[in-house]
C-alpha atoms as a PDB file:
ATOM      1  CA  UNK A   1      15.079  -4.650 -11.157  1.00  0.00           C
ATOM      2  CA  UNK A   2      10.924  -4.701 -11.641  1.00  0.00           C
ATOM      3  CA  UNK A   3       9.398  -7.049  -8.150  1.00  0.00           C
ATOM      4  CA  UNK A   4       8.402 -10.400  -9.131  1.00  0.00           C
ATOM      5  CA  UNK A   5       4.584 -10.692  -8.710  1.00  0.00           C
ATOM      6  CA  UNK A   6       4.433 -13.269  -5.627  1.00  0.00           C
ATOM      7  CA  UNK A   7       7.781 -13.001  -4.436  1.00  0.00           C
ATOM      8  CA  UNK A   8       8.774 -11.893  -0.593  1.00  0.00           C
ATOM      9  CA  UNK A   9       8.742  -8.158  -0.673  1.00  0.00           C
ATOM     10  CA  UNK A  10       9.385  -7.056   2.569  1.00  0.00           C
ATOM     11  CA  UNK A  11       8.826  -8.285   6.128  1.00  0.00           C
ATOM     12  CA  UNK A  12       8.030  -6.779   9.482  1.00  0.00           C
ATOM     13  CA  UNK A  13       7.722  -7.334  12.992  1.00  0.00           C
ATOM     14  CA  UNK A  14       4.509  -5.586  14.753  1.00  0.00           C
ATOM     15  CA  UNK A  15       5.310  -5.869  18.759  1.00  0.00           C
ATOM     16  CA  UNK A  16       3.941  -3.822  21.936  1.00  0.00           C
ATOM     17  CA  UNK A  17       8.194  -3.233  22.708  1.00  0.00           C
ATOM     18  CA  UNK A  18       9.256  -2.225  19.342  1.00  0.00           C
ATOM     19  CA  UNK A  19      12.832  -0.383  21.531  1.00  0.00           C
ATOM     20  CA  UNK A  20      13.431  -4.078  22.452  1.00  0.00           C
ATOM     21  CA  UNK A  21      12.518  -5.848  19.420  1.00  0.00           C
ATOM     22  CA  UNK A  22      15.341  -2.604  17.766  1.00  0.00           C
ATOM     23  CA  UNK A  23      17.728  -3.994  20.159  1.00  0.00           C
ATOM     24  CA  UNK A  24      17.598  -7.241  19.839  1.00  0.00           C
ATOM     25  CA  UNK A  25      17.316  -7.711  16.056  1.00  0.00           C
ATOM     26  CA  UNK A  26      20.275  -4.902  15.937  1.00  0.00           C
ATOM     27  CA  UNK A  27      22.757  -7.281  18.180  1.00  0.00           C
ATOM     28  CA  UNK A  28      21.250 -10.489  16.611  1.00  0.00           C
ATOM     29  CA  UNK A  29      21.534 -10.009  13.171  1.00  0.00           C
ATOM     30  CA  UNK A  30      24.026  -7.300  13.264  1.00  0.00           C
ATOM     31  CA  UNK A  31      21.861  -4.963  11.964  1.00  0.00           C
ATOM     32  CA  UNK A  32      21.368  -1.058  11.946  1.00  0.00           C
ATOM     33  CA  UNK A  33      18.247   0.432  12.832  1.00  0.00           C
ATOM     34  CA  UNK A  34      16.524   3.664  11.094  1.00  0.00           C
ATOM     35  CA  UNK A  35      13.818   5.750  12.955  1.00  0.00           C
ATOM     36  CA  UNK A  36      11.409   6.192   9.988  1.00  0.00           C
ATOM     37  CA  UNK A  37       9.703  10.332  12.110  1.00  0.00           C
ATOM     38  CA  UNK A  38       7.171  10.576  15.011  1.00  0.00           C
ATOM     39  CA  UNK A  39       5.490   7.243  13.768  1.00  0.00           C
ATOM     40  CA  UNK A  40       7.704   5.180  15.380  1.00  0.00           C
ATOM     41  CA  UNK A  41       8.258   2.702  12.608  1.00  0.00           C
ATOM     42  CA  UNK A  42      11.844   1.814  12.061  1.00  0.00           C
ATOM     43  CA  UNK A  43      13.671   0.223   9.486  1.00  0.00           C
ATOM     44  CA  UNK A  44      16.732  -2.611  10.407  1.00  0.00           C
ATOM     45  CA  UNK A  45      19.097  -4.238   7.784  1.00  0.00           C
ATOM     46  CA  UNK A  46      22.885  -3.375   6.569  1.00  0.00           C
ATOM     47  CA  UNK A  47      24.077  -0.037   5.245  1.00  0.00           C
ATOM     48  CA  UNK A  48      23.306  -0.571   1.883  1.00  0.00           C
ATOM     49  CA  UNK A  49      20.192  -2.197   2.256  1.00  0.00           C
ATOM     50  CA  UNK A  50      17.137  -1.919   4.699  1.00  0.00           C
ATOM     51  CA  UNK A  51      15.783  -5.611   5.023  1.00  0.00           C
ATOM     52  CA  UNK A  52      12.638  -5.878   7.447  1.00  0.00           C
ATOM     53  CA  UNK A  53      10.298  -2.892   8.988  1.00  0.00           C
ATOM     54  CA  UNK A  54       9.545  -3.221  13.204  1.00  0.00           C
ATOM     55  CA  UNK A  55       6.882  -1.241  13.756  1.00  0.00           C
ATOM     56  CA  UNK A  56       4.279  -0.323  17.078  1.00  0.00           C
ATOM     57  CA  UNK A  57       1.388  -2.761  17.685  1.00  0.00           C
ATOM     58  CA  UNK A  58      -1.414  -0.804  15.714  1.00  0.00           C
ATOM     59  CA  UNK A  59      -4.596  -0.220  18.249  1.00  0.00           C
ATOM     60  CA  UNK A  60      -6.687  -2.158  15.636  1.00  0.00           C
ATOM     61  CA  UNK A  61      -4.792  -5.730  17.184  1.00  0.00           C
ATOM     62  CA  UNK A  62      -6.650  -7.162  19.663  1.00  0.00           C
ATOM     63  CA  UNK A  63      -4.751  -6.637  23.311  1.00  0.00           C
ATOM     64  CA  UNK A  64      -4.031 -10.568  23.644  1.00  0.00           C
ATOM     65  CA  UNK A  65      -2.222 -10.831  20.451  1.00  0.00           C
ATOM     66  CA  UNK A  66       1.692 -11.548  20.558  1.00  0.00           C
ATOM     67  CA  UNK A  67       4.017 -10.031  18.722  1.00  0.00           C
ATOM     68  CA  UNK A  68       4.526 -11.058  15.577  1.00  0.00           C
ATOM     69  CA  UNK A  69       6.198 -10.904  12.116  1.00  0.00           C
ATOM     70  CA  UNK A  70       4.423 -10.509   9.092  1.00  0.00           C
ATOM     71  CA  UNK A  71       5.509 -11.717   5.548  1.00  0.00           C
ATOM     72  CA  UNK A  72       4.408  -9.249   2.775  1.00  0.00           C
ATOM     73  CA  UNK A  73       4.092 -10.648  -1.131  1.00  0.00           C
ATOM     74  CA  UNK A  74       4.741  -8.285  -3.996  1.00  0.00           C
ATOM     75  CA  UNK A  75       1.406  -7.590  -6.245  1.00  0.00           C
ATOM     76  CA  UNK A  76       1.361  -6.417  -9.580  1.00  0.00           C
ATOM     77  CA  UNK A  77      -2.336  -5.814  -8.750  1.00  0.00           C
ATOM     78  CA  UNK A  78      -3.423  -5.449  -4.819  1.00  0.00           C
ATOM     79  CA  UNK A  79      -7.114  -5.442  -5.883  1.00  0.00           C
ATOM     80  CA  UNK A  80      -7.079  -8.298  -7.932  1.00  0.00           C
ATOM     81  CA  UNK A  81      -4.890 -10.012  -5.682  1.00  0.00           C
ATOM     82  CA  UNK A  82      -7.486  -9.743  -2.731  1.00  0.00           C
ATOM     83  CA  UNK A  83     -10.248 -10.433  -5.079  1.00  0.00           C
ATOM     84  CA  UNK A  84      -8.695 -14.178  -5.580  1.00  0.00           C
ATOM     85  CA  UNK A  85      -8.112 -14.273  -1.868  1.00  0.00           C
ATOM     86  CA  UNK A  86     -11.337 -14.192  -1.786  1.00  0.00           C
ATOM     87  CA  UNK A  87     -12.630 -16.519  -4.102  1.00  0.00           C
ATOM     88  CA  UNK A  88      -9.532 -18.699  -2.645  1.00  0.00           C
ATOM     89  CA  UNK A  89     -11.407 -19.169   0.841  1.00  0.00           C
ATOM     90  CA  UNK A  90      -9.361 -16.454   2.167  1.00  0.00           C
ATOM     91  CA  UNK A  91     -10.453 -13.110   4.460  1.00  0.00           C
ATOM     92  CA  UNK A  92      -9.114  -9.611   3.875  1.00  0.00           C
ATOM     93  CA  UNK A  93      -8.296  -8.415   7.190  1.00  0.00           C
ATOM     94  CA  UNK A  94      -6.638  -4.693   6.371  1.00  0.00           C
ATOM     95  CA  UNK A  95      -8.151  -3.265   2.943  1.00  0.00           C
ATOM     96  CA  UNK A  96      -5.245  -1.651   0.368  1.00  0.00           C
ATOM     97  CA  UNK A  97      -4.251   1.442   2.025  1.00  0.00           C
ATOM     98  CA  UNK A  98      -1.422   3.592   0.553  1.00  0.00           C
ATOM     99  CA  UNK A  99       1.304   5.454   2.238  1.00  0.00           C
ATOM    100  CA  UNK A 100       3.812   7.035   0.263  1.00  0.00           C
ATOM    101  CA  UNK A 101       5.146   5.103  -2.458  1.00  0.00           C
ATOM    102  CA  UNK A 102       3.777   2.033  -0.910  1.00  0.00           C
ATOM    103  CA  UNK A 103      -0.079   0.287  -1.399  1.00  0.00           C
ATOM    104  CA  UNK A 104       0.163  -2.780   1.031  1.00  0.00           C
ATOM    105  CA  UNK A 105      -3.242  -5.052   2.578  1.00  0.00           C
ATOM    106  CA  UNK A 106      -3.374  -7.676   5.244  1.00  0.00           C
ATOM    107  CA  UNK A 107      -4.949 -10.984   4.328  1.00  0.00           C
ATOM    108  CA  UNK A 108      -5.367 -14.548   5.784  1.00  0.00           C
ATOM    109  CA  UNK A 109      -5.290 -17.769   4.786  1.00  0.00           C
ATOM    110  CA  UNK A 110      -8.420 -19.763   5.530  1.00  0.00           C
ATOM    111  CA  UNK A 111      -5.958 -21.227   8.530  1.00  0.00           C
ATOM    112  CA  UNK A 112      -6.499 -17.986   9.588  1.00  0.00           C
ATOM    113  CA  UNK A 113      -2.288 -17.462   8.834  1.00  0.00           C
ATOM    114  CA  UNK A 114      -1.966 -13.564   7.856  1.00  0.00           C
ATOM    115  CA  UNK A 115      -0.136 -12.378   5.316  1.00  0.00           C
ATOM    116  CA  UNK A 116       0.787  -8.835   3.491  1.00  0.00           C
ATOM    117  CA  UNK A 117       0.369  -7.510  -0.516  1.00  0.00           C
ATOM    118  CA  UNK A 118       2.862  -5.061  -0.837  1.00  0.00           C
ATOM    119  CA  UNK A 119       3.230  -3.063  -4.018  1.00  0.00           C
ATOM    120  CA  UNK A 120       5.153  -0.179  -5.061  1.00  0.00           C
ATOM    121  CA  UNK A 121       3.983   3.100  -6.658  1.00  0.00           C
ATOM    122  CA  UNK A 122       6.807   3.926 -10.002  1.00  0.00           C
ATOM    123  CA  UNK A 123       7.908   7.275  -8.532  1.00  0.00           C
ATOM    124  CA  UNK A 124       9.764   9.698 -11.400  1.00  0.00           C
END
């Protein structure tokens, strides 16, 4: 099944406690969580499907942030896509960077509301 441009592609949680955030998503919503190597990022959902990312507070957030989750959009076109944030009154706030498979930015709303692009690389 291709992503629908616009859709909810993945979410994640970005906390200072991300062994208590595992733990209590785990009990809450019954999930299972998956140590993604040394990075520390970790994976939660059901055994046949991972559903949300928790992930380390990157150094980049300001110290008096709170954690916080993070809704990420799929995007046919992540460059385009932050082009019309843009023009839309919106701010880019973490340029298209690519890690693995994945391309994903940060943008906000002119409410200043953040929100991800998330697009996959075709791998094969």
């Amino acid at each position: 099944m291709r992503p629908v441009a616009g859709a909810v592609a993945w979410c994640e949680v970005l906390t200072r406690d991300p062994h208590t955030a595992v733990s209590f998503y785990d009990a809450a919503f019954g999930w299972q969580a998956h140590l993604d190597g040394p990075s520390g990022y970790t994976t939660s959902g059901s055994e046949k499907a991972d559903v949300a990312g928790i992930l380390p507070m990157p150094a980049e957030i300001p110290a008096e942030a709170p954690a916080h989750w993070i809704v990420s959009f799929n995007s046919s076109d992540i460059d385009a896509t932050l082009r019309a944030v843009g023009e839309a009154g919106g701010s880019v706030m973490k340029p298209a960077t690519t890690v693995g498979s994945v391309t994903f930015a940060v943008a906000a709303d002119p409410a200043h509301a953040m929100f991800g692009r998330f697009a996959m690389t075709p791998t094969g």
